[in-house]
PDB file of N, CA and C in Angstrom:
ATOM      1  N   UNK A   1       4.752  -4.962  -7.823  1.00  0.00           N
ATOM      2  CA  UNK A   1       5.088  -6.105  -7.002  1.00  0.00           C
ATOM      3  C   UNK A   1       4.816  -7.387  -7.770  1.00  0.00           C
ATOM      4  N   UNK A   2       5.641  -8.073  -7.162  1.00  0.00           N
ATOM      5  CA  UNK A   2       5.518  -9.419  -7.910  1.00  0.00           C
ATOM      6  C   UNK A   2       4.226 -10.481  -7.276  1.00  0.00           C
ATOM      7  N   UNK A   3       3.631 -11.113  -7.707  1.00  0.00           N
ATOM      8  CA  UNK A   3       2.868 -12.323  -7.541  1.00  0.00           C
ATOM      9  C   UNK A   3       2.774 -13.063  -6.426  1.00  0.00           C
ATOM     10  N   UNK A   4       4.107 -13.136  -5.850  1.00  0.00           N
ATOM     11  CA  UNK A   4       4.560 -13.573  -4.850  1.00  0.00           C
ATOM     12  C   UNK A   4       4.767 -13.079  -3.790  1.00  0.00           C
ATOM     13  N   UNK A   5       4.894 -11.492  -3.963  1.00  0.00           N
ATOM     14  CA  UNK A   5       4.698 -11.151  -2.657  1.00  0.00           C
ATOM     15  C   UNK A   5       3.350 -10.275  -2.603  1.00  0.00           C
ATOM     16  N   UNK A   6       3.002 -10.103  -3.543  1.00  0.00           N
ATOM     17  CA  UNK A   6       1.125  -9.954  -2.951  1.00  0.00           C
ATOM     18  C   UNK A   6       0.833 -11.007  -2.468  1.00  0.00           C
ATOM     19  N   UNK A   7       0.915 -11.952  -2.771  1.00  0.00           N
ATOM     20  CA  UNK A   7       0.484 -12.998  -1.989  1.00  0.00           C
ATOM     21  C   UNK A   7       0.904 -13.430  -0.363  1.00  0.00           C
ATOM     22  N   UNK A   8       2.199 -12.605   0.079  1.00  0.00           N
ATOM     23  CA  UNK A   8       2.471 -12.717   1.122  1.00  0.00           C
ATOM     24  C   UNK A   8       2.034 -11.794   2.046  1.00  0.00           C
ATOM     25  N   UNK A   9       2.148 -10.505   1.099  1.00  0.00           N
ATOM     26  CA  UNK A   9       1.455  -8.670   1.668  1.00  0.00           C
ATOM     27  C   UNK A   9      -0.571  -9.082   1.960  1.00  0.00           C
ATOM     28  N   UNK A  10      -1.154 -10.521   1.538  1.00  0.00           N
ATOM     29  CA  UNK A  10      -2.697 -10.357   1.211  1.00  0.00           C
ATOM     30  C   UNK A  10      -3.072  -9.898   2.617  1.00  0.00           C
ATOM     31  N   UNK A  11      -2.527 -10.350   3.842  1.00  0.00           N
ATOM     32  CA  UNK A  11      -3.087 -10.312   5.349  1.00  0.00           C
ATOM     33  C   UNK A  11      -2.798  -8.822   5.658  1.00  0.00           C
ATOM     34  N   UNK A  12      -3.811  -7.851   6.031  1.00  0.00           N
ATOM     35  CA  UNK A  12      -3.520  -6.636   6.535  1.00  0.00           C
ATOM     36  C   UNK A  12      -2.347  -6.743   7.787  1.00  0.00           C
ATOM     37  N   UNK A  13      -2.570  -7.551   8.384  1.00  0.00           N
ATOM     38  CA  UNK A  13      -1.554  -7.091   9.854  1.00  0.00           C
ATOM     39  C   UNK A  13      -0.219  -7.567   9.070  1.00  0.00           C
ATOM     40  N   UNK A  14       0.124  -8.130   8.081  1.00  0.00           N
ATOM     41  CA  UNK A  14       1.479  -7.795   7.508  1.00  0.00           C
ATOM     42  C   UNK A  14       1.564  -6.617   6.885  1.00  0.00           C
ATOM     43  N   UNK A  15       1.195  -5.922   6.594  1.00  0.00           N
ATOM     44  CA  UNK A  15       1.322  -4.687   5.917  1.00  0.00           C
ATOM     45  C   UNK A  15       1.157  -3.703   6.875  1.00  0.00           C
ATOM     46  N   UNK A  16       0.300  -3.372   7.885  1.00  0.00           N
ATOM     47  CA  UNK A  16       0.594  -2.832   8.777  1.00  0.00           C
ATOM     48  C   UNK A  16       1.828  -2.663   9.752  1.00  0.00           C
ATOM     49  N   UNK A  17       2.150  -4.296  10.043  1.00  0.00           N
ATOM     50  CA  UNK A  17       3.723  -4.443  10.914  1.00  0.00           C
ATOM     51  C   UNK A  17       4.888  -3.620  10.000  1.00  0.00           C
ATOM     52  N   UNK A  18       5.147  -3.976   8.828  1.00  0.00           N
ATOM     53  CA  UNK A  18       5.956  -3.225   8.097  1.00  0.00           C
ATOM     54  C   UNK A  18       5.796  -1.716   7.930  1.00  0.00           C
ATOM     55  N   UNK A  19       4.512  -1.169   7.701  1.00  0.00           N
ATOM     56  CA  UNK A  19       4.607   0.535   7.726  1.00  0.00           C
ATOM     57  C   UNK A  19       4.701   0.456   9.286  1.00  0.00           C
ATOM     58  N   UNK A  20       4.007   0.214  10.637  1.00  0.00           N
ATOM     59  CA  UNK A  20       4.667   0.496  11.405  1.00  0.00           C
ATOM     60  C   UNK A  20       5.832   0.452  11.719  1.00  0.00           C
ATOM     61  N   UNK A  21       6.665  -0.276  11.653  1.00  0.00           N
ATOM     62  CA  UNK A  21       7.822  -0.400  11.908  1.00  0.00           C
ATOM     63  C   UNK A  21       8.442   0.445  11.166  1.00  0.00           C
ATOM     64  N   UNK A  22       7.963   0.810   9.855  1.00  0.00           N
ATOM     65  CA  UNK A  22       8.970   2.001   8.870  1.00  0.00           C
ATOM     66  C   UNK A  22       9.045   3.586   9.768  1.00  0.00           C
ATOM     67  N   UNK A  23       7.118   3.880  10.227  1.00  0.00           N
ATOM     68  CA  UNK A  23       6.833   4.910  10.718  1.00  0.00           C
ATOM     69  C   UNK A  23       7.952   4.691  12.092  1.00  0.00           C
ATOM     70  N   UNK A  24       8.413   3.824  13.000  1.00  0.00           N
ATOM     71  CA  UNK A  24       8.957   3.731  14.389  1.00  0.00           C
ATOM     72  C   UNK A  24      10.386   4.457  13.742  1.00  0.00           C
ATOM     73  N   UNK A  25      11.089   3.518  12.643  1.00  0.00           N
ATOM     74  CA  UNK A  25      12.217   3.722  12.425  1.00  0.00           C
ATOM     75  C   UNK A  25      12.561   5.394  12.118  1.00  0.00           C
ATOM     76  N   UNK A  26      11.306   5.338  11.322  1.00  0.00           N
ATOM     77  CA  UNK A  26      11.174   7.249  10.684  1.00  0.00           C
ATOM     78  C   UNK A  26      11.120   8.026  11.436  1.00  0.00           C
ATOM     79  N   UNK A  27      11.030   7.856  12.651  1.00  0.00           N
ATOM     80  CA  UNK A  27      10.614   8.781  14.173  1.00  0.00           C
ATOM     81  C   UNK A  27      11.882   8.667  14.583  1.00  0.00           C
ATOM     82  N   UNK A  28      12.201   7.596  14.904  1.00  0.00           N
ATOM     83  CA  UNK A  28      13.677   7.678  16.096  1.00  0.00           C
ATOM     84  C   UNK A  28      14.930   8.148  14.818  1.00  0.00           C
ATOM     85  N   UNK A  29      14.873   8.282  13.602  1.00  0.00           N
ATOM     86  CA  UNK A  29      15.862   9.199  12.782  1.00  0.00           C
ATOM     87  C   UNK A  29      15.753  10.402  13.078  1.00  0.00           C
ATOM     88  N   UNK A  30      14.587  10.659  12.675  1.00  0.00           N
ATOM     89  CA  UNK A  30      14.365  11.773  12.990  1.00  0.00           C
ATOM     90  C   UNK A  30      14.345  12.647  14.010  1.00  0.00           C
ATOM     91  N   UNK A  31      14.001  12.036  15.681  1.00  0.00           N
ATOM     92  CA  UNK A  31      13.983  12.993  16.982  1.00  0.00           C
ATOM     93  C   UNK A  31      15.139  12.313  17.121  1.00  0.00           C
ATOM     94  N   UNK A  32      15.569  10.865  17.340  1.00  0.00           N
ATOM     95  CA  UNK A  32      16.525  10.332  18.162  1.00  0.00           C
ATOM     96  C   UNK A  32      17.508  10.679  17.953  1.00  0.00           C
ATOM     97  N   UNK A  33      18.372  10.257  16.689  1.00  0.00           N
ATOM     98  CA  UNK A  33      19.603  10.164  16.027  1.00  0.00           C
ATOM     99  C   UNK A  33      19.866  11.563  15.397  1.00  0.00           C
ATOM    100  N   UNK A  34      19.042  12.118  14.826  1.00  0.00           N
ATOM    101  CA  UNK A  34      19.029  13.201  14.093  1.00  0.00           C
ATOM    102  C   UNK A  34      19.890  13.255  12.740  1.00  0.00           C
ATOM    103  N   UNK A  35      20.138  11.694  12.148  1.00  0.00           N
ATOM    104  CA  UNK A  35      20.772  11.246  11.262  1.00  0.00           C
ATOM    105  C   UNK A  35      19.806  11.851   9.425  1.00  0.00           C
ATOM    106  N   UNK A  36      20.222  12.948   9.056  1.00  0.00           N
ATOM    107  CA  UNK A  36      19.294  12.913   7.917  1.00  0.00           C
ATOM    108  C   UNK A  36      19.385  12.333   6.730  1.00  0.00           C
ATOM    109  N   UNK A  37      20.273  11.678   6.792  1.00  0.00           N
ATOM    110  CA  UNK A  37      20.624  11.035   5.415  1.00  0.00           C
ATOM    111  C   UNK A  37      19.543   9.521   5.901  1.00  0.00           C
ATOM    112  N   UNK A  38      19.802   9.172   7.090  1.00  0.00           N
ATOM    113  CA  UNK A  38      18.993   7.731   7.473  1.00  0.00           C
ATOM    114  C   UNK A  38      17.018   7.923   6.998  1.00  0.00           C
ATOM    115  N   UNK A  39      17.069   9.313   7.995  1.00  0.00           N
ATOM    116  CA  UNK A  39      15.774   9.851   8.130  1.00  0.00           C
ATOM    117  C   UNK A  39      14.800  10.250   6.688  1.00  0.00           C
ATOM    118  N   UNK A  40      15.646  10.928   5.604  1.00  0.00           N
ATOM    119  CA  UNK A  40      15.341  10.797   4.331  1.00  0.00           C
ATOM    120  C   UNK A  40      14.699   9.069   3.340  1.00  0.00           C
ATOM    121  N   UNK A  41      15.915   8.804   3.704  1.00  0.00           N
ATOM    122  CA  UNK A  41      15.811   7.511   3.315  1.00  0.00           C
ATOM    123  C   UNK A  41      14.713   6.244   3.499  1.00  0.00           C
ATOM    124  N   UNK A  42      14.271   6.418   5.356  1.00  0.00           N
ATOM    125  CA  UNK A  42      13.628   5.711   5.961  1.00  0.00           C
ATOM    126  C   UNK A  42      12.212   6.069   5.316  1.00  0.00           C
ATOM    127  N   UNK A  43      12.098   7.588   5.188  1.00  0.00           N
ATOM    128  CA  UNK A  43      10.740   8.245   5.406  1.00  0.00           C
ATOM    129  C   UNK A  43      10.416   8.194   3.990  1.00  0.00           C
ATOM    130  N   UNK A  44      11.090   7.957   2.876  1.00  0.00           N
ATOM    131  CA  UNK A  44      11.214   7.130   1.283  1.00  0.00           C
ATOM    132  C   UNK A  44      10.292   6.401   1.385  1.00  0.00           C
ATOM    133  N   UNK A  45      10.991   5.445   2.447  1.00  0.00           N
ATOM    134  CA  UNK A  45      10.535   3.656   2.536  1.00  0.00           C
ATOM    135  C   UNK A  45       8.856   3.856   3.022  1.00  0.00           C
ATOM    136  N   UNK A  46       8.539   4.633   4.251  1.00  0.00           N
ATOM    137  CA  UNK A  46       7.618   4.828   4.414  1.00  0.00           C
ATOM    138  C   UNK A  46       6.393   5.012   3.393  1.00  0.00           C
ATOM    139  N   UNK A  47       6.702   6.319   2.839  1.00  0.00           N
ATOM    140  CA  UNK A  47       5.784   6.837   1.712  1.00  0.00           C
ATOM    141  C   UNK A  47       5.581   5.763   0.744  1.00  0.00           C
ATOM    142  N   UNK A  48       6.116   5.302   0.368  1.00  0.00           N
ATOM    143  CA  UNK A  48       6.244   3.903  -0.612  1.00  0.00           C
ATOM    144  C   UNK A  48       5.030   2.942   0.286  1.00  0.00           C
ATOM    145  N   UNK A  49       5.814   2.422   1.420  1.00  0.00           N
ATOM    146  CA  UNK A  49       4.799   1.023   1.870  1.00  0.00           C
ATOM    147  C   UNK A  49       3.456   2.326   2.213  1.00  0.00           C
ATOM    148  N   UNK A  50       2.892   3.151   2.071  1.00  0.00           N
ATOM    149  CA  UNK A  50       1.422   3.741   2.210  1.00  0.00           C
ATOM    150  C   UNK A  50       1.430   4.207   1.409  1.00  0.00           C
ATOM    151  N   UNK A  51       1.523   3.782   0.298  1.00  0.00           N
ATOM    152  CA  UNK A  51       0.942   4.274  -1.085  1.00  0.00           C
ATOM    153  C   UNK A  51       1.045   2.423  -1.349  1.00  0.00           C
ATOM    154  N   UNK A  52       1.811   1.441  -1.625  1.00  0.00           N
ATOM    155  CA  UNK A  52       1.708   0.626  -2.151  1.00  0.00           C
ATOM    156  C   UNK A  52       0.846  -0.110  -1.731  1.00  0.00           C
ATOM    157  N   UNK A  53       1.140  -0.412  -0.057  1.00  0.00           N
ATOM    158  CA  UNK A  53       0.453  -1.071   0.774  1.00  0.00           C
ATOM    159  C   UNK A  53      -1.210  -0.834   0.914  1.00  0.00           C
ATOM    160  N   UNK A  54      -1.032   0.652   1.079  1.00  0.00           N
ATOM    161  CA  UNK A  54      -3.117   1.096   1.241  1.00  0.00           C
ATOM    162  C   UNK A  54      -3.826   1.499   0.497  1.00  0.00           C
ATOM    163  N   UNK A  55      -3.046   1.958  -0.784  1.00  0.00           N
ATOM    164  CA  UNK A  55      -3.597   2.935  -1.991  1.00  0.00           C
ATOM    165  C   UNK A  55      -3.981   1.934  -3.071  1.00  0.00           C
ATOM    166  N   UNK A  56      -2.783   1.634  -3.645  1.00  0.00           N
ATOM    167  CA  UNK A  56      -2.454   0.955  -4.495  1.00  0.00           C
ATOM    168  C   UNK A  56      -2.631  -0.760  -4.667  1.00  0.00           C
ATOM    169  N   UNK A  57      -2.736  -1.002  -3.383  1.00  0.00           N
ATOM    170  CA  UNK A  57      -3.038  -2.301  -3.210  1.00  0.00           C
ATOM    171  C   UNK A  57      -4.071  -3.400  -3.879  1.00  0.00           C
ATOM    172  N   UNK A  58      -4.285  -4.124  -4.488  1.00  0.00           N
ATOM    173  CA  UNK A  58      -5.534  -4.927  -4.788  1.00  0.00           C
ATOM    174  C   UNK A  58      -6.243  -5.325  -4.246  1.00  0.00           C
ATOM    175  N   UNK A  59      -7.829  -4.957  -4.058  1.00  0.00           N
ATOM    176  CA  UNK A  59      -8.128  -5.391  -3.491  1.00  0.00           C
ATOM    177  C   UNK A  59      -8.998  -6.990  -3.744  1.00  0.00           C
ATOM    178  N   UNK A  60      -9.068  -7.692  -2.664  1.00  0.00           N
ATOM    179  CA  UNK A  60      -9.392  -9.273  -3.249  1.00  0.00           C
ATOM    180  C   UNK A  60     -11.027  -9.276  -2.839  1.00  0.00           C
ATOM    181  N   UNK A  61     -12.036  -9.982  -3.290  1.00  0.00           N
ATOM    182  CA  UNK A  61     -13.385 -10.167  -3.136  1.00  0.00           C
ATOM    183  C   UNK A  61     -13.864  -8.721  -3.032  1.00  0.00           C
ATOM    184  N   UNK A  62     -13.443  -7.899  -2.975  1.00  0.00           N
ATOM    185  CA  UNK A  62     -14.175  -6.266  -2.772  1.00  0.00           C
ATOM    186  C   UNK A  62     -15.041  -5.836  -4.395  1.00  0.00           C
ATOM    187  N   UNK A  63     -15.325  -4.751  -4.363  1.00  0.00           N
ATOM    188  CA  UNK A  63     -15.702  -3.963  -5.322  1.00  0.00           C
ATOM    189  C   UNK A  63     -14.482  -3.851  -6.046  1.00  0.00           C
ATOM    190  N   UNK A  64     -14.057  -3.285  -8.011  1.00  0.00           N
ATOM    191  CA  UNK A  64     -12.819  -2.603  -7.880  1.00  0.00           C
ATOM    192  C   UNK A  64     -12.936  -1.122  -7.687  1.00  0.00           C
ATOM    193  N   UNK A  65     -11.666  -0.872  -7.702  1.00  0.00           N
ATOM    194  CA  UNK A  65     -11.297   0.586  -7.000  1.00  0.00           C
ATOM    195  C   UNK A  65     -12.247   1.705  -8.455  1.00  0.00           C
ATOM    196  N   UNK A  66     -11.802   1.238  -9.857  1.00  0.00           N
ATOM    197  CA  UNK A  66     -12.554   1.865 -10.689  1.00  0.00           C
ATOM    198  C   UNK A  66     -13.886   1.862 -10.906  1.00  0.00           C
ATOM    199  N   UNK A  67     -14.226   3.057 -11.186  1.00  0.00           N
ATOM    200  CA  UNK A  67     -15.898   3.121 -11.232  1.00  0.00           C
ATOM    201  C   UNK A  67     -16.526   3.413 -12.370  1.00  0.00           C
ATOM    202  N   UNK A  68     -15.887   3.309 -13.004  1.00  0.00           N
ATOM    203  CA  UNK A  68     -15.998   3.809 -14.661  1.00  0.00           C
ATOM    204  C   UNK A  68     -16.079   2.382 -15.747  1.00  0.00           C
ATOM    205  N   UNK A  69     -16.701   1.277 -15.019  1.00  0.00           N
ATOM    206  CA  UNK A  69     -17.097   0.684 -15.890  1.00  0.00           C
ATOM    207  C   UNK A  69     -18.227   0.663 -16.380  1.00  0.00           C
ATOM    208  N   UNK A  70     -18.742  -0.281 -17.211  1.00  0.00           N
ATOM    209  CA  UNK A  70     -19.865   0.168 -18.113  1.00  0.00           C
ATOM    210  C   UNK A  70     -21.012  -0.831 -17.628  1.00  0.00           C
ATOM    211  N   UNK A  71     -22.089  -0.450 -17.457  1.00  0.00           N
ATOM    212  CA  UNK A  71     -22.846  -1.967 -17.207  1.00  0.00           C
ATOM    213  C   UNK A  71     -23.152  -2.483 -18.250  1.00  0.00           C
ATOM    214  N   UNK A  72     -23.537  -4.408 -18.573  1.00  0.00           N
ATOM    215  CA  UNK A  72     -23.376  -4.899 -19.539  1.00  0.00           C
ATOM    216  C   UNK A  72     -25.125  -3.921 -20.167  1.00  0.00           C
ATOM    217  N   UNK A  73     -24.358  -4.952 -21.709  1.00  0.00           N
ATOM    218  CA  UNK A  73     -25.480  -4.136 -22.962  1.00  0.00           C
ATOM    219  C   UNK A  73     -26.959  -4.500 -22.556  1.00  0.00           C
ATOM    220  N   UNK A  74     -27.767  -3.365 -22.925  1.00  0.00           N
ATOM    221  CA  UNK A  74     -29.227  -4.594 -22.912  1.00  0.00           C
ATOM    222  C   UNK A  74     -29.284  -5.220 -23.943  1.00  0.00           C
ATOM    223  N   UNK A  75     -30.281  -6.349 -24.030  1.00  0.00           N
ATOM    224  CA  UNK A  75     -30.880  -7.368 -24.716  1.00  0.00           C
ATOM    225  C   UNK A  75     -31.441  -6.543 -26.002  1.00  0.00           C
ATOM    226  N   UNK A  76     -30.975  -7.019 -27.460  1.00  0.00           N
ATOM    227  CA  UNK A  76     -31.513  -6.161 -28.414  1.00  0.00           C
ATOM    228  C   UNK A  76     -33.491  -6.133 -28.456  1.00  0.00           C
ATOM    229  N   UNK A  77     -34.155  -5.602 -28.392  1.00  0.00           N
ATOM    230  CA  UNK A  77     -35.728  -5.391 -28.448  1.00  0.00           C
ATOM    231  C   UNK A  77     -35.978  -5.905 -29.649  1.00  0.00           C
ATOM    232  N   UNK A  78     -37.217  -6.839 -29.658  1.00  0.00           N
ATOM    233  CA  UNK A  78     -37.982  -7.877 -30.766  1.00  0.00           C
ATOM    234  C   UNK A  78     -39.081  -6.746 -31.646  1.00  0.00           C
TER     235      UNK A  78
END
């Protein structure tokens, strides 16, 4: 993602409204319409915004997600 729209995705309840709305759309393909070419497609979009949106996401003021950094050096001993 670009710069610009992390910056728009930073507020959880935008990222939520959008996978919900993917998950609503992914449901009514699927029971409603029974359209599978839509339902494939939709449920794409889905998997994408919950992996990008919750996984993958940056997080801002938190810990980072990696834990494998190093703590700094000690002080060389006199």
């Amino acid at each position: 993602m670009k710069q610009s729209e992390l910056d728009w995705f930073a507020p959880l309840w935008r990222r939520l409204t959008v996978t919900v709305f993917l998950a609503v759309w992914c449901a009514w393909e699927f029971f409603g319409s029974k359209d599978q070419f839509w339902a494939g497609l939709v449920g794409a979009a889905l998997l994408y915004a919950l992996y990008s949106f919750f996984y993958a996401f940056p997080r801002r003021g938190g810990k980072p997600k990696s834990t494998d950094t190093l703590p700094p050096p000690a002080p060389p001993e006199a």
